[in-house]
Protein backbone atom coordinates (compact mmCIF):
# COMPACT_ATOMS: atom_id res chain seq x y z
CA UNK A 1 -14.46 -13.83 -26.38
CA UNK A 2 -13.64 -12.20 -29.76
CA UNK A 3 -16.97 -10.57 -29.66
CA UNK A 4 -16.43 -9.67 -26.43
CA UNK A 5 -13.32 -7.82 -26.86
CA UNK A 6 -14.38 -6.07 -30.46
CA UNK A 7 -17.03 -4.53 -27.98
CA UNK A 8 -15.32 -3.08 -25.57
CA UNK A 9 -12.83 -1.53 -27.59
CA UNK A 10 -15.60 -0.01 -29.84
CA UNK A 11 -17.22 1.47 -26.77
CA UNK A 12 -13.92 2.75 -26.17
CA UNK A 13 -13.10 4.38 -29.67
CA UNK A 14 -17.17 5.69 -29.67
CA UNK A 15 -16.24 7.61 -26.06
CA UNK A 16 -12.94 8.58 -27.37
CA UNK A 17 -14.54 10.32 -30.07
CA UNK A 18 -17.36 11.76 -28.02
CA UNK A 19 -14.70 13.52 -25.31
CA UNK A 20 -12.38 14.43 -28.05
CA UNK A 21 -15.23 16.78 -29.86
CA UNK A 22 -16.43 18.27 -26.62
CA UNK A 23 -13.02 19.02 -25.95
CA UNK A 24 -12.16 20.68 -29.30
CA UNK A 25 -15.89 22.04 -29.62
CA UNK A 26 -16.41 25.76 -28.66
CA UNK A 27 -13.97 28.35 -27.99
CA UNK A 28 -12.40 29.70 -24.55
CA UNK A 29 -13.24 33.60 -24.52
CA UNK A 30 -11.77 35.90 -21.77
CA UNK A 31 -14.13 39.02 -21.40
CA UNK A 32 -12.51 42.43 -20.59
CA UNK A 33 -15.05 45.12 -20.55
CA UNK A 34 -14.75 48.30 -18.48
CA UNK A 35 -17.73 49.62 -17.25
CA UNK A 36 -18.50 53.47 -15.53
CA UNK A 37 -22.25 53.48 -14.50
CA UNK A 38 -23.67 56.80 -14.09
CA UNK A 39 -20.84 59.34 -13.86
CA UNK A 40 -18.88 56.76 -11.31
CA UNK A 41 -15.32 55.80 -11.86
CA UNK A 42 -14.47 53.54 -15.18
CA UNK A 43 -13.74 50.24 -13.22
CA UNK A 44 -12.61 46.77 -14.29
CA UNK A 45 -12.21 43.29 -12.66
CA UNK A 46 -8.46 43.19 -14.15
CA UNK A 47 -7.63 46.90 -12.20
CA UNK A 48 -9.28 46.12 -8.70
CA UNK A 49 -10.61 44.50 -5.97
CA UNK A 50 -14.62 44.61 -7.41
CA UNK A 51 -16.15 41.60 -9.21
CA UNK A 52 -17.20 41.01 -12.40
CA UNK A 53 -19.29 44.03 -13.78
CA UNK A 54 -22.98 43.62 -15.12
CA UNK A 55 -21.99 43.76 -18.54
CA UNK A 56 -19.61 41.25 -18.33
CA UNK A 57 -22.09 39.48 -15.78
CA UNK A 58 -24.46 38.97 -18.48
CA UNK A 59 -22.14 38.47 -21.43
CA UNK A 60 -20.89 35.64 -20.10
CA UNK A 61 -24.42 33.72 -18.78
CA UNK A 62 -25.71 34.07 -22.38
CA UNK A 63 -22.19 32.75 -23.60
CA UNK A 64 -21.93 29.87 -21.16
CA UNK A 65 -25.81 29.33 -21.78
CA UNK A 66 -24.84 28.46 -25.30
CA UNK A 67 -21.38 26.50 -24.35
CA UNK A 68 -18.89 28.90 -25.26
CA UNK A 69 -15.79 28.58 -22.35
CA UNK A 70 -15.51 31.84 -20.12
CA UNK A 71 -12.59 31.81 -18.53
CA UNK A 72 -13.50 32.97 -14.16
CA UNK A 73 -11.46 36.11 -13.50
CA UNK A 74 -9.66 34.17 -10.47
CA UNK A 75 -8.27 31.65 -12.63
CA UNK A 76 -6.27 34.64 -14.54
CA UNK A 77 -5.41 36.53 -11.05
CA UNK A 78 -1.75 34.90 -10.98
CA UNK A 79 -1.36 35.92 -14.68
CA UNK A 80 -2.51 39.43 -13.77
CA UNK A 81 -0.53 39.37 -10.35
CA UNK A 82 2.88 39.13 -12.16
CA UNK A 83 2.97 41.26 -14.61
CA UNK A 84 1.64 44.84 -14.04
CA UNK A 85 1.16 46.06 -17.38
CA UNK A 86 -2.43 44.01 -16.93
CA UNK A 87 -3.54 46.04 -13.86
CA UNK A 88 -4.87 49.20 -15.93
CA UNK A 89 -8.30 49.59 -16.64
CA UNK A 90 -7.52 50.74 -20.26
CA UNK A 91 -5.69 48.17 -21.64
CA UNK A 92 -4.43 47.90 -25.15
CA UNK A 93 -5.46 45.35 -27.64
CA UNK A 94 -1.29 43.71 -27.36
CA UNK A 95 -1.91 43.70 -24.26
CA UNK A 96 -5.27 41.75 -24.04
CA UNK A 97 -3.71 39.52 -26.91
CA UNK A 98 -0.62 38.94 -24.53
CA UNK A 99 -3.05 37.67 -21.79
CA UNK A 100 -4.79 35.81 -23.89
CA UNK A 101 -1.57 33.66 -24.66
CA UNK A 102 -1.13 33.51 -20.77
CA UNK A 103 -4.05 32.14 -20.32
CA UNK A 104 -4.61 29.87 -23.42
CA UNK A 105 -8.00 31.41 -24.40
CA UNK A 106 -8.74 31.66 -28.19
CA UNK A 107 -10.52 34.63 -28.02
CA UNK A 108 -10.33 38.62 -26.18
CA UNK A 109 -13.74 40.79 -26.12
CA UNK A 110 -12.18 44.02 -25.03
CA UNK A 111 -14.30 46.86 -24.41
CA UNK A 112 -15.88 49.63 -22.43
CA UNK A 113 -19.52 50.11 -21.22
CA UNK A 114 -20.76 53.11 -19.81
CA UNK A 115 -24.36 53.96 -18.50
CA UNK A 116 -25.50 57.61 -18.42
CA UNK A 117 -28.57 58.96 -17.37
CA UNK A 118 -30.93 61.35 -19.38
CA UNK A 119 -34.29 63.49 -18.51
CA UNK A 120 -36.56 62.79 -16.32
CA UNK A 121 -40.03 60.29 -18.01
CA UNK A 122 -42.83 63.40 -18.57
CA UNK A 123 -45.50 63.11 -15.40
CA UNK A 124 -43.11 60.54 -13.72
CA UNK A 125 -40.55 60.12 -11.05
CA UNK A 126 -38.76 58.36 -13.04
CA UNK A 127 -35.26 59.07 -14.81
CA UNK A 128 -34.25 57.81 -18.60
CA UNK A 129 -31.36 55.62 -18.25
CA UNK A 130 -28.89 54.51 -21.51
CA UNK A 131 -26.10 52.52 -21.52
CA UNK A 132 -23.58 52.13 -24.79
CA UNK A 133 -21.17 49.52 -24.76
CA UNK A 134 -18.09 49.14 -27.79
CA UNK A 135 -16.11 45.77 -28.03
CA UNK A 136 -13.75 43.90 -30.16
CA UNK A 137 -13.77 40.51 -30.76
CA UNK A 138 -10.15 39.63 -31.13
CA UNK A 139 -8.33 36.29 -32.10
CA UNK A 140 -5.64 35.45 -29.41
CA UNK A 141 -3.67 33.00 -31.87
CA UNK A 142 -2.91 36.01 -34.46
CA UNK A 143 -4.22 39.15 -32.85
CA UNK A 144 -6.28 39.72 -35.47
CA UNK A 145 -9.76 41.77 -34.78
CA UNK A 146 -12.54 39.21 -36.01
CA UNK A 147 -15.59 41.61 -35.23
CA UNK A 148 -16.08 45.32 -34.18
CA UNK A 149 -19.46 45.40 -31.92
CA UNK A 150 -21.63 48.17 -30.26
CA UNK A 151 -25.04 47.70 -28.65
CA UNK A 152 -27.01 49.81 -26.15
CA UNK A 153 -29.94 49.83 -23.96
CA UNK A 154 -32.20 51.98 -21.97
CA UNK A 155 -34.44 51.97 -19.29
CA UNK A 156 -36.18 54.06 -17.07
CA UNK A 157 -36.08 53.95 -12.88
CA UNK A 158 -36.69 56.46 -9.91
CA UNK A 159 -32.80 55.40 -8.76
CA UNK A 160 -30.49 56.30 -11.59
CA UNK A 161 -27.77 54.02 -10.45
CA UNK A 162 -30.49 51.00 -10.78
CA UNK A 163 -31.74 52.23 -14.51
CA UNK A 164 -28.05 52.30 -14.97
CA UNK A 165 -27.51 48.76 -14.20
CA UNK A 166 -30.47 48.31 -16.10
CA UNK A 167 -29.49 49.51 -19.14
CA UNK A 168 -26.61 47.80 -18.56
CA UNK A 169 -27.67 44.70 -18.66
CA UNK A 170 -29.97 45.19 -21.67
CA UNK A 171 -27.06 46.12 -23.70
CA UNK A 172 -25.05 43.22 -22.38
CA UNK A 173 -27.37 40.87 -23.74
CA UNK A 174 -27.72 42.86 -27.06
CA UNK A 175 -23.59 42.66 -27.08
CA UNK A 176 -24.12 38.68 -25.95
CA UNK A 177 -25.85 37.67 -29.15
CA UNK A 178 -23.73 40.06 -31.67
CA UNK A 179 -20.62 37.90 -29.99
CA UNK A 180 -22.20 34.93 -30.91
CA UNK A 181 -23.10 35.53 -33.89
CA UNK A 182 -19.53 36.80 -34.46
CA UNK A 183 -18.10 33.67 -33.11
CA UNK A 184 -20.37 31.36 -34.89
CA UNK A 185 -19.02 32.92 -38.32
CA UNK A 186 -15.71 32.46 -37.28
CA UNK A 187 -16.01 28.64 -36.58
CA UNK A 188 -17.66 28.44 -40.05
CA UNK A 189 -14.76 29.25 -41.50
């Protein structure tokens, strides 16, 4: 019976443990990037009624993919709902920070990623598409700014607003890894 019970309660500690390092494993990141794709309005999920953009789309697949916590945009809409300081598309980092506390994420990205289109590809129908996108990587406990990022991508596409999305999302994923990589350092610390 001894045996029995030293058993069970070793199973127990050994899942205790388990839970209690998936819990306190990677960090909860709330993603806040602003996106005007060719020469259309600056727009962010925060500001309106639209979705998440395709930066922030793809930002936060290759961060989930690698088990960082995104927090969903509708589990901040009560946050954002009372206090109207967070319904501007440009909003400051004290203001990201402040959500971040609201929300008990560890981490902001705030940025802005905008798409532009260029010439047209020589003997082509096709139209040069580049996006640039600018972040920060900020620490909600202290506010501090842990990593200043930039990527960018191009593409080319007969529709501009497609090579726009495009380019988009190649810069996205350039941004995705630079987070990472940012985020990674941090946690060795």
């Amino acid at each position: 019976m001894k045996r029995f019970i030293f058993f069970l309660v070793t199973i127990f500690l050994g899942l205790t443990l388990c839970f209690a390092k998936d819990e306190g494993g990677k960090p909860k990141i709330i993603l806040l990037i602003s996106e005007q794709n060719i020469e259309g309005p600056q727009q962010a999920w925060w500001a309106s009624e639209i979705d998440l953009s395709v930066t922030e789309a793809k930002v936060a697949a290759t961060l989930i993919g690698q088990g960082f916590g995104v927090l969903e945009p509708s589990s901040l809409s009560n946050v954002i709902r009372q206090d109207k300081a967070f319904r501007l598309v440009d909003l400051s980092e004290t203001q990201s920070v402040k959500l971040g506390n609201l929300s008990k994420a560890d981490y902001v990205v705030l940025g802005k990623a905008i798409a532009s289109s260029g010439g047209n590809v020589p003997q082509s129908n096709m139209r040069s598409c580049f996006a640039n996108i600018t972040a920060r990587l900020i620490r909600v406990k202290d506010g501090k700014v842990v990593a200043y990022l930039d990527s960018s991508g191009s593409t080319a596409h007969m529709d501009v607003i497609t090579g726009g999305k495009e380019a988009l999302s190649a810069a996205a994923e350039d941004l995705a890894a630079k987070i990472i990589e940012a985020l990674n350092k941090e946690g060795g610390k």
